[in-house]
Protein backbone atom coordinates (compact mmCIF):
# COMPACT_ATOMS: atom_id res chain seq x y z
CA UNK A 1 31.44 -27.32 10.66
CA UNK A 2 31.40 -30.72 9.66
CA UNK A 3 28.39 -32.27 8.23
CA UNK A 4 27.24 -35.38 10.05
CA UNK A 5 27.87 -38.61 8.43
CA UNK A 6 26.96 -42.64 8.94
CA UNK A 7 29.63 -44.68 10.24
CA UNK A 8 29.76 -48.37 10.08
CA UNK A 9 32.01 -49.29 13.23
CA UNK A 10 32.62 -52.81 12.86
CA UNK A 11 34.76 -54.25 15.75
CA UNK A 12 36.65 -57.50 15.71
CA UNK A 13 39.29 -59.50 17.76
CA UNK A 14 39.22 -59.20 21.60
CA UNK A 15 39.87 -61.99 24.25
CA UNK A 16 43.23 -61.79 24.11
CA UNK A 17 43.75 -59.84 21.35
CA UNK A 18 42.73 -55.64 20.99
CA UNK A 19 39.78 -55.53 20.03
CA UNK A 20 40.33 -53.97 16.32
CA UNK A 21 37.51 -50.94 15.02
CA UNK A 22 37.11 -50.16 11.47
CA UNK A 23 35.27 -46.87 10.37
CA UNK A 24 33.64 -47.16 7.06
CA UNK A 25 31.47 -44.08 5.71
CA UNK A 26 28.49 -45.43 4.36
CA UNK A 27 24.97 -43.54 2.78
CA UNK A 28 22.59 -44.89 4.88
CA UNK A 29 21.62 -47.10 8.33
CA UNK A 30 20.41 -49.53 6.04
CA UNK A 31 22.73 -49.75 3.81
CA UNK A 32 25.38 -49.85 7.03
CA UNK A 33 23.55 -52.85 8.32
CA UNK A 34 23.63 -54.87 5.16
CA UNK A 35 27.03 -54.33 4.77
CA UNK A 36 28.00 -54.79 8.29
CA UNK A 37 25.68 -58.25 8.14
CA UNK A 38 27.55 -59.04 4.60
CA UNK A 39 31.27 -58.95 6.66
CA UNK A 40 30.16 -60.97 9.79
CA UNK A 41 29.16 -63.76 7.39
CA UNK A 42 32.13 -64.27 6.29
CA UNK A 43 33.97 -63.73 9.21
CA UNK A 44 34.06 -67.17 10.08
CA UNK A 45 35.84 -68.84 6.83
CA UNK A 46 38.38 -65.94 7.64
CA UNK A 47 39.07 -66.56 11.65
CA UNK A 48 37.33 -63.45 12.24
CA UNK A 49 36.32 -63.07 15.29
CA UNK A 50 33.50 -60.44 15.68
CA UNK A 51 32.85 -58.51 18.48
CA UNK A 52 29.91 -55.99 17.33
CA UNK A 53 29.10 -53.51 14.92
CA UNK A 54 27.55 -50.02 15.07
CA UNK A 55 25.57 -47.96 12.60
CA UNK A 56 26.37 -44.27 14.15
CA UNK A 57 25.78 -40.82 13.14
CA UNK A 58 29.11 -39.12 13.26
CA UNK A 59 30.95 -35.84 13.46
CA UNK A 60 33.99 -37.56 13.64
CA UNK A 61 35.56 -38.31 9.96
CA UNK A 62 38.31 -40.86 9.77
CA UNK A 63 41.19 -42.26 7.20
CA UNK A 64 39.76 -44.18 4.47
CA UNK A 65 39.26 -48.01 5.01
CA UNK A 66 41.78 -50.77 3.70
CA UNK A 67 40.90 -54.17 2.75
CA UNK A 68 44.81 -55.53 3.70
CA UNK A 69 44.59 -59.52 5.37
CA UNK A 70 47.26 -58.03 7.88
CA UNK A 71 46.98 -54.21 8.90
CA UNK A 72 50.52 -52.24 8.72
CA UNK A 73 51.36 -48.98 9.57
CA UNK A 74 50.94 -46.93 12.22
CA UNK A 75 48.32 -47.74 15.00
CA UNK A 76 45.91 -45.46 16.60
CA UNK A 77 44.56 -46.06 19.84
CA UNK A 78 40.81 -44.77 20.47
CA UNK A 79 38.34 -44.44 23.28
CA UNK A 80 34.83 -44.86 21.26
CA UNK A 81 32.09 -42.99 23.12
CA UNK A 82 28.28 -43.61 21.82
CA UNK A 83 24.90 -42.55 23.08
CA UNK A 84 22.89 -45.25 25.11
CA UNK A 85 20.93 -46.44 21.99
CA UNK A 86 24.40 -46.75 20.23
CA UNK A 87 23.03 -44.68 17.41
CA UNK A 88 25.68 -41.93 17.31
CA UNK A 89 29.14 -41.34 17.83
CA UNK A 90 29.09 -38.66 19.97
CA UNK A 91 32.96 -39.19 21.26
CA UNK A 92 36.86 -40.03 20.13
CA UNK A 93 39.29 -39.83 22.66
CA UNK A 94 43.00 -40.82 21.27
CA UNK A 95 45.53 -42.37 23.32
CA UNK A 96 49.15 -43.32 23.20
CA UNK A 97 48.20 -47.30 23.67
CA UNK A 98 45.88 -49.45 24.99
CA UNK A 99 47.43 -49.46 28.74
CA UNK A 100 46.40 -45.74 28.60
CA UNK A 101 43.24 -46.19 27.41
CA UNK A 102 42.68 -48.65 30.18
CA UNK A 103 44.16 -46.67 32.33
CA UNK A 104 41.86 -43.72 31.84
CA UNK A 105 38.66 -45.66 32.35
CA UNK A 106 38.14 -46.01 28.50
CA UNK A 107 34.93 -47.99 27.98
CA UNK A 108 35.39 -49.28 24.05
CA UNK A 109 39.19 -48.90 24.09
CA UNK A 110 40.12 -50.08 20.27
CA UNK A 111 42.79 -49.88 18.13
CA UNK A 112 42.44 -48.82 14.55
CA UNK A 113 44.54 -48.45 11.70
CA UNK A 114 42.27 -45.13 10.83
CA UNK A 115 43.05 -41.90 11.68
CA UNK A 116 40.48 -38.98 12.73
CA UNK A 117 40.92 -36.56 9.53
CA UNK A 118 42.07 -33.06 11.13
C-alpha cells in the first residue's frame, strides 16, 4: 500500500486556456505553502496566470515535476477530486481530453504533463 504523501497542486491558466495542474511532492504543509506562495510571486513577471493551489495529503503518486517554459510531451487529462476542506486528494480520474472530462461532469478537469506512477 502506498504511503500517504503531501502534494503541492498548483494550478495555472484557465479562461480560455486548460487550466494546467502541477503535482510536486513536498515534506510538509508548510513547507508546500511557502513554496506554493514563492511560485505565485513570480507568476506575474512570467504571464502566469494562477488559478489556485492545494496542499493535499495524497495516495496518488505522480511523474516527477519539470521546470520547462513550454511543456512537451504527452498530455494527461485529470479529474482532481478533494475533500471539502481541500486538504486531501482523495480522487484521480483520467480521461482521454478535456471534452471528456467535461463531458463526465468533471469538477477540476486539468491537464497535466504528470503521469499517476502505476
Amino acid at each position: 500500500m502506498i504511503k500517504e504523501i503531501i502534494l503541492m497542486i498548483m494550478m495555472t491558466g484557465g479562461g480560455e486556456a486548460p487550466v494546467d495542474a502541477s503535482f510536486i511532492q513536498v515534506d510538509t504543509r508548510e513547507e508546500c505553502e511557502q513554496r506554493a506562495a514563492n511560485a505565485i510571486a513570480v507568476f506575474p513577471k512570467a504571464g502566469i496566470k494562477y488559478v489556485g493551489h492545494h496542499c493535499a495529503g495524497s495516495k496518488f503518486i505522480f511523474d516527477d515535476f519539470l521546470h520547462n517554459p513550454e511543456p512537451t510531451g504527452p498530455k494527461y487529462f485529470f479529474d482532481l477530486t478533494f475533500s471539502g476542506d481541500g486538504k486531501q486528494l482523495t480522487g484521480v480520474t483520467s480521461y482521454a481530453g478535456l471534452k471528456e472530462c467535461v463531458a463526465a461532469g468533471g469538477h477540476n478537469c486539468v491537464i497535466a504533463y504528470q503521469n499517476i506512477q502505476k
